[in-house]
C-alpha atoms as a PDB file:
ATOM      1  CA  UNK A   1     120.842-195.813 -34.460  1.00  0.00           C
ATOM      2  CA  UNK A   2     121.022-199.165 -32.517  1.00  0.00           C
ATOM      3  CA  UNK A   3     122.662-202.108 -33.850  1.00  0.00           C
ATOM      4  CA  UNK A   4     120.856-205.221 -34.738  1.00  0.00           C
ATOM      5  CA  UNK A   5     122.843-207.979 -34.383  1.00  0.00           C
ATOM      6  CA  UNK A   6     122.629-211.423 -36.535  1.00  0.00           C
ATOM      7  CA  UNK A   7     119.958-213.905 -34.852  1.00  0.00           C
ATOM      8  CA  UNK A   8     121.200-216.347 -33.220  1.00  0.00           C
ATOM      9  CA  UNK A   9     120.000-219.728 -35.135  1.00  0.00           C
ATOM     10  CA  UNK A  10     121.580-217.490 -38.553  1.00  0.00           C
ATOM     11  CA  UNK A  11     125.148-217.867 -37.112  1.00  0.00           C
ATOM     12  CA  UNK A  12     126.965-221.444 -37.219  1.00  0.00           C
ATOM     13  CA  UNK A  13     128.501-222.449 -34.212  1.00  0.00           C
ATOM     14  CA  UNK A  14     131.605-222.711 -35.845  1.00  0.00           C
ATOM     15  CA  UNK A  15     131.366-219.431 -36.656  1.00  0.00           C
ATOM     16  CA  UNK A  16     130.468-218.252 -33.000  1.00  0.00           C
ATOM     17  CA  UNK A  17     133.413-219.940 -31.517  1.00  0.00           C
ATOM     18  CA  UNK A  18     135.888-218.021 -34.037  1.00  0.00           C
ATOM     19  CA  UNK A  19     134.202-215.251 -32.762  1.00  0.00           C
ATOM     20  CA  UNK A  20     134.688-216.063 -29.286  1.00  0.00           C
ATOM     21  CA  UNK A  21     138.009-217.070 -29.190  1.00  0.00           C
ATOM     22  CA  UNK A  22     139.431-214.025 -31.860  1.00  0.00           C
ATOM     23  CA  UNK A  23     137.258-212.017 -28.596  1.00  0.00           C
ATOM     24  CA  UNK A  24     139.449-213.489 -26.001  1.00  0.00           C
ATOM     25  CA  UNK A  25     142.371-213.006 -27.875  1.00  0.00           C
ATOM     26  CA  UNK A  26     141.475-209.116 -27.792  1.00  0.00           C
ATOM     27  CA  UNK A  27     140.692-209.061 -24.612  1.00  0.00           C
ATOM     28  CA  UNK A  28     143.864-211.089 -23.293  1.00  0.00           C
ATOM     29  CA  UNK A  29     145.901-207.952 -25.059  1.00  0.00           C
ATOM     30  CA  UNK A  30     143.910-205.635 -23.222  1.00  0.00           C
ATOM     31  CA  UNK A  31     144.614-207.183 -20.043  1.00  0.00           C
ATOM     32  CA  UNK A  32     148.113-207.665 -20.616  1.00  0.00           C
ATOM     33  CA  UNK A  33     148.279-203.947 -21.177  1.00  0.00           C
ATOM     34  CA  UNK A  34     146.383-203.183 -17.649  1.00  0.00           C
ATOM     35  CA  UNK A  35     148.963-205.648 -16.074  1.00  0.00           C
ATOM     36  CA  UNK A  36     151.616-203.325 -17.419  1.00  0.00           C
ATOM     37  CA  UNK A  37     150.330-200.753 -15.536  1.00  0.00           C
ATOM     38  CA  UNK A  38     150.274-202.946 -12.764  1.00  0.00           C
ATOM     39  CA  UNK A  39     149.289-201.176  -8.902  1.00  0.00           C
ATOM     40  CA  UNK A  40     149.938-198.124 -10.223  1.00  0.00           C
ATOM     41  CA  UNK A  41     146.422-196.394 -10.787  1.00  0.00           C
ATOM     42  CA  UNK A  42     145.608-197.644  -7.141  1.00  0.00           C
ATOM     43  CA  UNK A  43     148.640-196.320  -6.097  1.00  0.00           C
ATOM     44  CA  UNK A  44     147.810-193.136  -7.061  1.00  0.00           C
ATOM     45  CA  UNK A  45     144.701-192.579  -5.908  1.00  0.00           C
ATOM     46  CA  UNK A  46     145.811-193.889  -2.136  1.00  0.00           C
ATOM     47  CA  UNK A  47     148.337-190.994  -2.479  1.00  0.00           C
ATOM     48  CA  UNK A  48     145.567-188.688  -3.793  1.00  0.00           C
ATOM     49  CA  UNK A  49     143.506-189.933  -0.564  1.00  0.00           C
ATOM     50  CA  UNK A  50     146.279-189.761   1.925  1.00  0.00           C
ATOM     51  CA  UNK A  51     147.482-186.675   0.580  1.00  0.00           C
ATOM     52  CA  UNK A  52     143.581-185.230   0.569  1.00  0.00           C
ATOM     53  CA  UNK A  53     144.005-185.956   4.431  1.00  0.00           C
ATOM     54  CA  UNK A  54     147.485-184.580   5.484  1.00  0.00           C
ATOM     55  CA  UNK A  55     146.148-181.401   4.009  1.00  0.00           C
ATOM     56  CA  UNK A  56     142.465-181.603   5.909  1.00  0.00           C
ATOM     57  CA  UNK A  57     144.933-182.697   9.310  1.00  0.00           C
ATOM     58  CA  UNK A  58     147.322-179.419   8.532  1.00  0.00           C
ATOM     59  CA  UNK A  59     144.012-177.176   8.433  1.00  0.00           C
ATOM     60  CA  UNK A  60     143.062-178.177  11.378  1.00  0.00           C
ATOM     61  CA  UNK A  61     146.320-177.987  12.986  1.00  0.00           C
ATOM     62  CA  UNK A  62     146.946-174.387  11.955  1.00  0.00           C
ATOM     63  CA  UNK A  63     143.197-173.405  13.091  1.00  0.00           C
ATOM     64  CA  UNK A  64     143.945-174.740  16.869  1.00  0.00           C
ATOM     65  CA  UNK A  65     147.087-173.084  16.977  1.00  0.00           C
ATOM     66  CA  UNK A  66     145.445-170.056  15.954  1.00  0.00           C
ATOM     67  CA  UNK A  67     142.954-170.444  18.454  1.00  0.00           C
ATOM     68  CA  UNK A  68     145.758-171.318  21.168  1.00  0.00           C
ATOM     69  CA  UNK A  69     147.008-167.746  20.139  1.00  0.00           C
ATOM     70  CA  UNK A  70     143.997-165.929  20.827  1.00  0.00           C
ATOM     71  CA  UNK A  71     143.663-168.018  24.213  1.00  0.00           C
ATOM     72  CA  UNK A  72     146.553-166.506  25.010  1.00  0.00           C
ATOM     73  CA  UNK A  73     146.149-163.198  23.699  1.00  0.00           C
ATOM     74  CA  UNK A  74     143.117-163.297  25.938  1.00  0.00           C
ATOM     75  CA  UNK A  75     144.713-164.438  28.927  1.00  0.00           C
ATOM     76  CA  UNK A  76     147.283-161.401  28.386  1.00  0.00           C
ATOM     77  CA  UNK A  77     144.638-159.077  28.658  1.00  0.00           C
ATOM     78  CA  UNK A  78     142.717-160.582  31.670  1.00  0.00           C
ATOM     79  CA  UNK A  79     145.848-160.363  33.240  1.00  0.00           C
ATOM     80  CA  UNK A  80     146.840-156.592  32.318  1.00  0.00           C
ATOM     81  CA  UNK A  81     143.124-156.051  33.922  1.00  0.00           C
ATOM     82  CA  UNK A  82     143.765-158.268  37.059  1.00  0.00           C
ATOM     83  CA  UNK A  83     146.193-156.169  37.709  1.00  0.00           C
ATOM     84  CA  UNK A  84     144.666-152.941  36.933  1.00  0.00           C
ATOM     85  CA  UNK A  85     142.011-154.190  39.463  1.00  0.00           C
ATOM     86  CA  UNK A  86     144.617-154.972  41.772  1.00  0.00           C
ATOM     87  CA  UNK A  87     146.274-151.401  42.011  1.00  0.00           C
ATOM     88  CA  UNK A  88     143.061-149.726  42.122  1.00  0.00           C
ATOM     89  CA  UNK A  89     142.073-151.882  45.780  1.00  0.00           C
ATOM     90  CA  UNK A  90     145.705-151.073  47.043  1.00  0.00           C
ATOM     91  CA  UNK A  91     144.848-147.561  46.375  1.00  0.00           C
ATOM     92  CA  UNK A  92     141.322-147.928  48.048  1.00  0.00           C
ATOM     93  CA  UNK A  93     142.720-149.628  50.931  1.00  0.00           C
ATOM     94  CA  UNK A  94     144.715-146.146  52.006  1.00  0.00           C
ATOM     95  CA  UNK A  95     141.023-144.480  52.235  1.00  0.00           C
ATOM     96  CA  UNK A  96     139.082-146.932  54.239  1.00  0.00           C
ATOM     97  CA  UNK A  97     137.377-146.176  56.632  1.00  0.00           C
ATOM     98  CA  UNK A  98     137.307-149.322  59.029  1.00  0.00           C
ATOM     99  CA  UNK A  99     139.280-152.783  58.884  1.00  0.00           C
ATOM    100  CA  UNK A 100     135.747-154.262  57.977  1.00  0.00           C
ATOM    101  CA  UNK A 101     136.859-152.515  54.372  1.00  0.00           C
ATOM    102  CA  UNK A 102     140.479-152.931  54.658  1.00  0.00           C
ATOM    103  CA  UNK A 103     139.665-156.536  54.566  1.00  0.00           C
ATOM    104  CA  UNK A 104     136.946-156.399  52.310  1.00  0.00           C
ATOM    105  CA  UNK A 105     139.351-154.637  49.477  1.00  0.00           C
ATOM    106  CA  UNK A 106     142.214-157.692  50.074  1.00  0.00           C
ATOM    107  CA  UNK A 107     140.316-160.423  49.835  1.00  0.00           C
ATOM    108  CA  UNK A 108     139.522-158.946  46.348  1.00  0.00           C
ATOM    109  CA  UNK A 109     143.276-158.441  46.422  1.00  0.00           C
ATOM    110  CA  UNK A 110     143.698-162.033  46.679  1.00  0.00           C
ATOM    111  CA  UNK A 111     140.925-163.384  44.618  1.00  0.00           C
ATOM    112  CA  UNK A 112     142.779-161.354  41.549  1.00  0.00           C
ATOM    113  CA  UNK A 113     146.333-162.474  42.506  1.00  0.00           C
ATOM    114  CA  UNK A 114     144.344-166.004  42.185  1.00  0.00           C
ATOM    115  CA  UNK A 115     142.684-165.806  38.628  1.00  0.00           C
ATOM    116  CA  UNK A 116     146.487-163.908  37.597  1.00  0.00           C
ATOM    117  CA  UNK A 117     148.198-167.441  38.771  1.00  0.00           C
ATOM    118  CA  UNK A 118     144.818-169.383  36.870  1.00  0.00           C
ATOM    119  CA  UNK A 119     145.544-167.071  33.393  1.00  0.00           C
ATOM    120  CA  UNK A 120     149.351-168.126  34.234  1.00  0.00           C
ATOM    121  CA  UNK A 121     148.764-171.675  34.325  1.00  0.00           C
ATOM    122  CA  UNK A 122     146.705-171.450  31.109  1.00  0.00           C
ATOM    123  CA  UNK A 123     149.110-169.909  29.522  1.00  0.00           C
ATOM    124  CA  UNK A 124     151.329-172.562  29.868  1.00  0.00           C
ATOM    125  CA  UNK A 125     149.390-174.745  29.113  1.00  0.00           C
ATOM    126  CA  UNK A 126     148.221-173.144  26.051  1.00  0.00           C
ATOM    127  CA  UNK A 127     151.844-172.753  24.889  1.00  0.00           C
ATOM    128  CA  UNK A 128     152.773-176.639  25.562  1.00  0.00           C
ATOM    129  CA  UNK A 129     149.838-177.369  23.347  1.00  0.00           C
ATOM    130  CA  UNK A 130     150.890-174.952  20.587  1.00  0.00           C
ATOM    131  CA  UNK A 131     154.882-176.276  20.407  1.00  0.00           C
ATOM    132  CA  UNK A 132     153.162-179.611  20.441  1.00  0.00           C
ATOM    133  CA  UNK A 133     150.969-178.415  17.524  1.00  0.00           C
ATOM    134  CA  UNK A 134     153.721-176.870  15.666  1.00  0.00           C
ATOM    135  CA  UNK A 135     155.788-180.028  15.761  1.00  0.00           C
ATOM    136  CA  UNK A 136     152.742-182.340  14.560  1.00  0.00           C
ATOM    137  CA  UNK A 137     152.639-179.413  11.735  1.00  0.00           C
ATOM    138  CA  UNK A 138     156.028-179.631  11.123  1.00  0.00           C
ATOM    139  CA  UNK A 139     156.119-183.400  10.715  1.00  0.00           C
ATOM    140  CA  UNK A 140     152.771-183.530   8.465  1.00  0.00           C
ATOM    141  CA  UNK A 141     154.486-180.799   6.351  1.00  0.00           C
ATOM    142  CA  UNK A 142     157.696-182.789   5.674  1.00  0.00           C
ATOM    143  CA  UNK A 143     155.103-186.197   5.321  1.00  0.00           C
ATOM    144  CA  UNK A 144     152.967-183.981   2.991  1.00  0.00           C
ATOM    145  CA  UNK A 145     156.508-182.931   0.878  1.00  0.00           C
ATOM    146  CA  UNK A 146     156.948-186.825   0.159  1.00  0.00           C
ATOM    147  CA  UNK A 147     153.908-187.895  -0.411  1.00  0.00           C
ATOM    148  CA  UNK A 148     153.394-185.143  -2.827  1.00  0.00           C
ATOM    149  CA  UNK A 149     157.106-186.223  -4.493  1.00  0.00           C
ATOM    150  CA  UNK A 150     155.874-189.560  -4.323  1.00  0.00           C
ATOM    151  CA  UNK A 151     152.676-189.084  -6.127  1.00  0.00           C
ATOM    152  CA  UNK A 152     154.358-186.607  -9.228  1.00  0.00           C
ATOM    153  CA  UNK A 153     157.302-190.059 -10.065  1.00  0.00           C
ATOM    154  CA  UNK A 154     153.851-192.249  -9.737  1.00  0.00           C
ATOM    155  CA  UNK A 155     151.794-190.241 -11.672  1.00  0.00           C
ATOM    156  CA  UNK A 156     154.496-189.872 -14.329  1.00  0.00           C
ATOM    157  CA  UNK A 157     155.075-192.946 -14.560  1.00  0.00           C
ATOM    158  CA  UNK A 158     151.563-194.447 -14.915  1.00  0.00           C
ATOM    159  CA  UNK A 159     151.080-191.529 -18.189  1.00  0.00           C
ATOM    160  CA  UNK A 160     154.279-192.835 -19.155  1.00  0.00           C
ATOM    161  CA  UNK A 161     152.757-196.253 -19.901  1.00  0.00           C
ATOM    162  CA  UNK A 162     149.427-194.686 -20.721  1.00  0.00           C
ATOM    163  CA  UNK A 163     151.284-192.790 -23.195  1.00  0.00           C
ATOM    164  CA  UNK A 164     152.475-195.691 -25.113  1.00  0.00           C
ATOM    165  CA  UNK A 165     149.885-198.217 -24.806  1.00  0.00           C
ATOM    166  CA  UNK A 166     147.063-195.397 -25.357  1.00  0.00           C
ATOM    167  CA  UNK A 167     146.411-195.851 -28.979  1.00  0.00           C
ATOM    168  CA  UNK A 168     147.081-199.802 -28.802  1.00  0.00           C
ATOM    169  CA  UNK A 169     144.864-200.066 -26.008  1.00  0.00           C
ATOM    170  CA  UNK A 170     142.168-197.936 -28.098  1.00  0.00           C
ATOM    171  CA  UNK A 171     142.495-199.786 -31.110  1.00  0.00           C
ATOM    172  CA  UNK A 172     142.089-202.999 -28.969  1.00  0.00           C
ATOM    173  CA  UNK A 173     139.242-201.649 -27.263  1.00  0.00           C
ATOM    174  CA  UNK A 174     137.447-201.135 -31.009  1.00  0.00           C
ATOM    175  CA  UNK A 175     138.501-204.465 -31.958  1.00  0.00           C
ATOM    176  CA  UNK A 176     136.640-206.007 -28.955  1.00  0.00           C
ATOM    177  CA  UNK A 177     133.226-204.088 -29.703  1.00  0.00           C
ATOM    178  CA  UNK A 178     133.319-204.854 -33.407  1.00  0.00           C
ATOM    179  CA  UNK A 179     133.658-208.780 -32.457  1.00  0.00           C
ATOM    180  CA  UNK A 180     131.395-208.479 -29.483  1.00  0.00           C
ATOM    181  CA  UNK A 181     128.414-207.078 -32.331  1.00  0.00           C
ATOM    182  CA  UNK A 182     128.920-210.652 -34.425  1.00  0.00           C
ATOM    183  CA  UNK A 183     128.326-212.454 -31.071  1.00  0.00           C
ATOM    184  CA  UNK A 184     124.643-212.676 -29.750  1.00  0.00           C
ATOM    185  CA  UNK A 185     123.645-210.745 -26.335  1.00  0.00           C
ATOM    186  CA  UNK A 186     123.235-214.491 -24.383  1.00  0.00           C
ATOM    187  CA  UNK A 187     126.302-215.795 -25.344  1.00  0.00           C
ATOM    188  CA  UNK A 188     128.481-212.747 -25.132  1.00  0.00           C
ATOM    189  CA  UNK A 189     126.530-212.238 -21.227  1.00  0.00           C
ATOM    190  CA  UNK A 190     127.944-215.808 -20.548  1.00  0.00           C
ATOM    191  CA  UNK A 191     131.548-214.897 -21.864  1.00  0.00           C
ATOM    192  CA  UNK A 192     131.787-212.100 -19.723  1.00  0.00           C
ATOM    193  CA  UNK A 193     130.578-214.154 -16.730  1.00  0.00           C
ATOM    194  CA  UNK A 194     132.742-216.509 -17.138  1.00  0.00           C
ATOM    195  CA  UNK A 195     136.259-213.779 -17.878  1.00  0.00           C
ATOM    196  CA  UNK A 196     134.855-212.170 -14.857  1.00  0.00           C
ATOM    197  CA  UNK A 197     134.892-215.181 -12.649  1.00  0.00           C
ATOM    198  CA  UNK A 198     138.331-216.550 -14.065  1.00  0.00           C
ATOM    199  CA  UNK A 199     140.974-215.580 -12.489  1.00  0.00           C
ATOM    200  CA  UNK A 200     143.612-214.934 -15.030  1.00  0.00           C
ATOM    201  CA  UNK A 201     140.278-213.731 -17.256  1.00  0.00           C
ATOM    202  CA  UNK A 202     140.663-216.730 -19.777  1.00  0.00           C
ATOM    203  CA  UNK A 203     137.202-217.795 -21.070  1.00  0.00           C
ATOM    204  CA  UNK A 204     137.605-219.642 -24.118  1.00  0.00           C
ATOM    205  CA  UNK A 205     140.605-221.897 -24.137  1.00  0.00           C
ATOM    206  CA  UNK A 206     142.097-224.372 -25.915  1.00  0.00           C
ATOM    207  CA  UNK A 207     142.190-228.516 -25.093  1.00  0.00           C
ATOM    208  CA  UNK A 208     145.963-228.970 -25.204  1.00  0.00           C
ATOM    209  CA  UNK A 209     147.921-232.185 -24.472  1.00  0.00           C
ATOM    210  CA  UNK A 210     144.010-233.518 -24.124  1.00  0.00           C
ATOM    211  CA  UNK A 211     143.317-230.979 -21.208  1.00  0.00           C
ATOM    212  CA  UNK A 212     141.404-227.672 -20.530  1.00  0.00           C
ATOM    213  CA  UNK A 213     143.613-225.182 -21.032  1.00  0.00           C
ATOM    214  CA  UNK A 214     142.404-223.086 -18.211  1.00  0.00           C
ATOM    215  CA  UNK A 215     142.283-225.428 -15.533  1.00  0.00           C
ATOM    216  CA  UNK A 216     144.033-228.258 -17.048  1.00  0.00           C
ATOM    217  CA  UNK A 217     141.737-231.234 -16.113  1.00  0.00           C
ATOM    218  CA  UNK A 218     141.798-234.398 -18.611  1.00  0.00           C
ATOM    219  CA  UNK A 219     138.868-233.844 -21.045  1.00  0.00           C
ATOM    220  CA  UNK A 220     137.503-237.497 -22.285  1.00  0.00           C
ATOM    221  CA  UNK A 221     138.448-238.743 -25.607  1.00  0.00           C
ATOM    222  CA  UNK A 222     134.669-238.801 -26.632  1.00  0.00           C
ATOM    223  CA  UNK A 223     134.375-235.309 -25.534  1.00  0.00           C
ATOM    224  CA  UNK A 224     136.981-233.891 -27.093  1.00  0.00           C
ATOM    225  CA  UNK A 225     135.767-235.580 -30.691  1.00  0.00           C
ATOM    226  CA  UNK A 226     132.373-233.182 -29.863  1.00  0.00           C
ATOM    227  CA  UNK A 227     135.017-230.258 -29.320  1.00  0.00           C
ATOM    228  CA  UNK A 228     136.917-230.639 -32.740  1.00  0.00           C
ATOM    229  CA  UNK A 229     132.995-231.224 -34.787  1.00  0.00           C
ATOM    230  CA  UNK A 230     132.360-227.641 -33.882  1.00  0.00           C
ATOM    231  CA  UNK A 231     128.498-228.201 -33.578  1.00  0.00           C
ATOM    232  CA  UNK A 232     127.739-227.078 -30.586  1.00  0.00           C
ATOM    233  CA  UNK A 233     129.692-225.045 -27.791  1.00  0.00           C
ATOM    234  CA  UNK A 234     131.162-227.201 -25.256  1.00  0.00           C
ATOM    235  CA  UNK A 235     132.375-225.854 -21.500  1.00  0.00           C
ATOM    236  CA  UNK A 236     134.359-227.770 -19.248  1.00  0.00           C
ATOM    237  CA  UNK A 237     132.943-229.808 -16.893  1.00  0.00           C
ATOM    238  CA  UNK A 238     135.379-228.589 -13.992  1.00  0.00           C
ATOM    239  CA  UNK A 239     136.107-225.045 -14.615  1.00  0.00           C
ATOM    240  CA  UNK A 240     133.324-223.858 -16.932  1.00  0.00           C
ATOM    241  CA  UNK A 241     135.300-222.206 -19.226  1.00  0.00           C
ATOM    242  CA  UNK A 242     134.536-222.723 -23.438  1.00  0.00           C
ATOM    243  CA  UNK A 243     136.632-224.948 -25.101  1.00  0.00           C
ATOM    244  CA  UNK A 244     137.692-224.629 -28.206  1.00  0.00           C
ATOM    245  CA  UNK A 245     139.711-227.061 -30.790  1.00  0.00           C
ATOM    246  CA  UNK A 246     143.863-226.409 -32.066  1.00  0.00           C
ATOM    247  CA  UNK A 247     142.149-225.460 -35.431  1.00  0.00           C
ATOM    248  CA  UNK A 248     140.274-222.587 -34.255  1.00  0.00           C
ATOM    249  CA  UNK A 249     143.457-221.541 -32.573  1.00  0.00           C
ATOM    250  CA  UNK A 250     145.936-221.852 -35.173  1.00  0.00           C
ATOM    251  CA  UNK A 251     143.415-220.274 -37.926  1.00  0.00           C
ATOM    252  CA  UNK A 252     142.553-217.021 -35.186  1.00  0.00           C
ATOM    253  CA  UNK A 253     144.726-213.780 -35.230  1.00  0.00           C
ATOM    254  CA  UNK A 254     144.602-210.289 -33.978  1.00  0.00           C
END
């Protein structure tokens, strides 16, 4: 069943400030606990990626030096039959009949000695380009090893710290939605504009020393009388975030 929440014009303002600030307060936890954790999820999933890819570039590998196998394999054969072809003209040459044949029978000689010293070539080449492959594989294997190393002390470390903030972090998380349903949809939408668009994700602060607490500007005398009368919500004029008065501070708690 769907919450209702309180209308606005039932809830005081004072009353909708607590609210807000005891919901930044929540929220600043929260954050502090995602600091904590610092790089580390991104971390991990750049090893996930780049490990994702070594494996993809090893598949590959292995396939063209497979194929560079068969090439060769192939070669072999063509060869073994170049030569077949080879002895069988020789052995036609000692039956011919004119030198019209005789010459005939080595110039197929000679075309076969040719495509032997092509299969030769590609040999070679074909076995350059598999020790080349092998050493790329090599490489990405011992890459792959660390990465993979690297990825196990990050991931253990990230559900070490997941491990003992978890049920804080939960708890805070609860917290947040049970203040968020005393605060109306318009105001809460601003909040989270505002936390979204600060950079240290402070949206209510506090005037301290007569200044914003968020981006520290002077906030007139006049002004900050409006602030401390709690009637109605006041936002600095230079950063935008809501301001709040000491009271409100010193009577909020987690």
């Amino acid at each position: 069943m769907e919450k209702v929440k309180t209308h606005e014009a039932e809830i005081p303002v004072e009353e909708r400030l607590r609210a807000l600030y005891s919901l930044q307060l929540v929220d600043s936890e929260i954050d502090k606990i995602k600091t904590l954790r610092g790089e580390l999820p991104l971390e991990v999933q750049d090893l996930e990626d780049e490990i994702a890819g070594l494996e993809t570039r090893l598949g590959n590998l292995r396939d063209e030096v497979v194929n560079l196998d068969k090439a060769i394999v192939k070669k072999n054969i063509e060869i073994t039959e170049a030569e077949a072809l080879i002895k069988k003209y020789e052995e036609q040459q000692k039956n011919v009949r004119n030198n019209r044949e005789f010459d005939s029978l080595s110039k197929e000689i000679e075309y076969q000695n040719l495509e032997i010293e092509l299969y030769n070539k590609k040999i070679k080449e074909y076995t350059v380009q598999t020790e080349e492959k092998k050493v790329l594989i090599a490489e990405s294997e011992s890459t792959l090893a660390d990465r993979k190393s690297d990825l196990d002390n990050k991931r253990k470390e990230l559900d070490e710290i997941i491990s003992d903030t978890q049920k804080e972090e939960e708890g805070l998380y609860k917290k947040s939605e049970k203040i968020q349903d005393l605060i109306e949809d318009r105001l809460l939408t601003a909040y989270k504009r505002i936390r979204s668009n600060a950079r240290n994700g402070l949206a209510v602060v506090p005037v301290q020393r007569d200044a914003c607490g968020g981006c520290f500007n002077q906030i007139p005398p006049q002004r900050q009388l409006d602030i401390k009368s709690r009637k109605k919500i006041i936002v600095c004029e230079y950063c935008g975030r809501i301001l709040v008065d000491d009271e409100i501070i010193s009577e909020s708690h987690l």
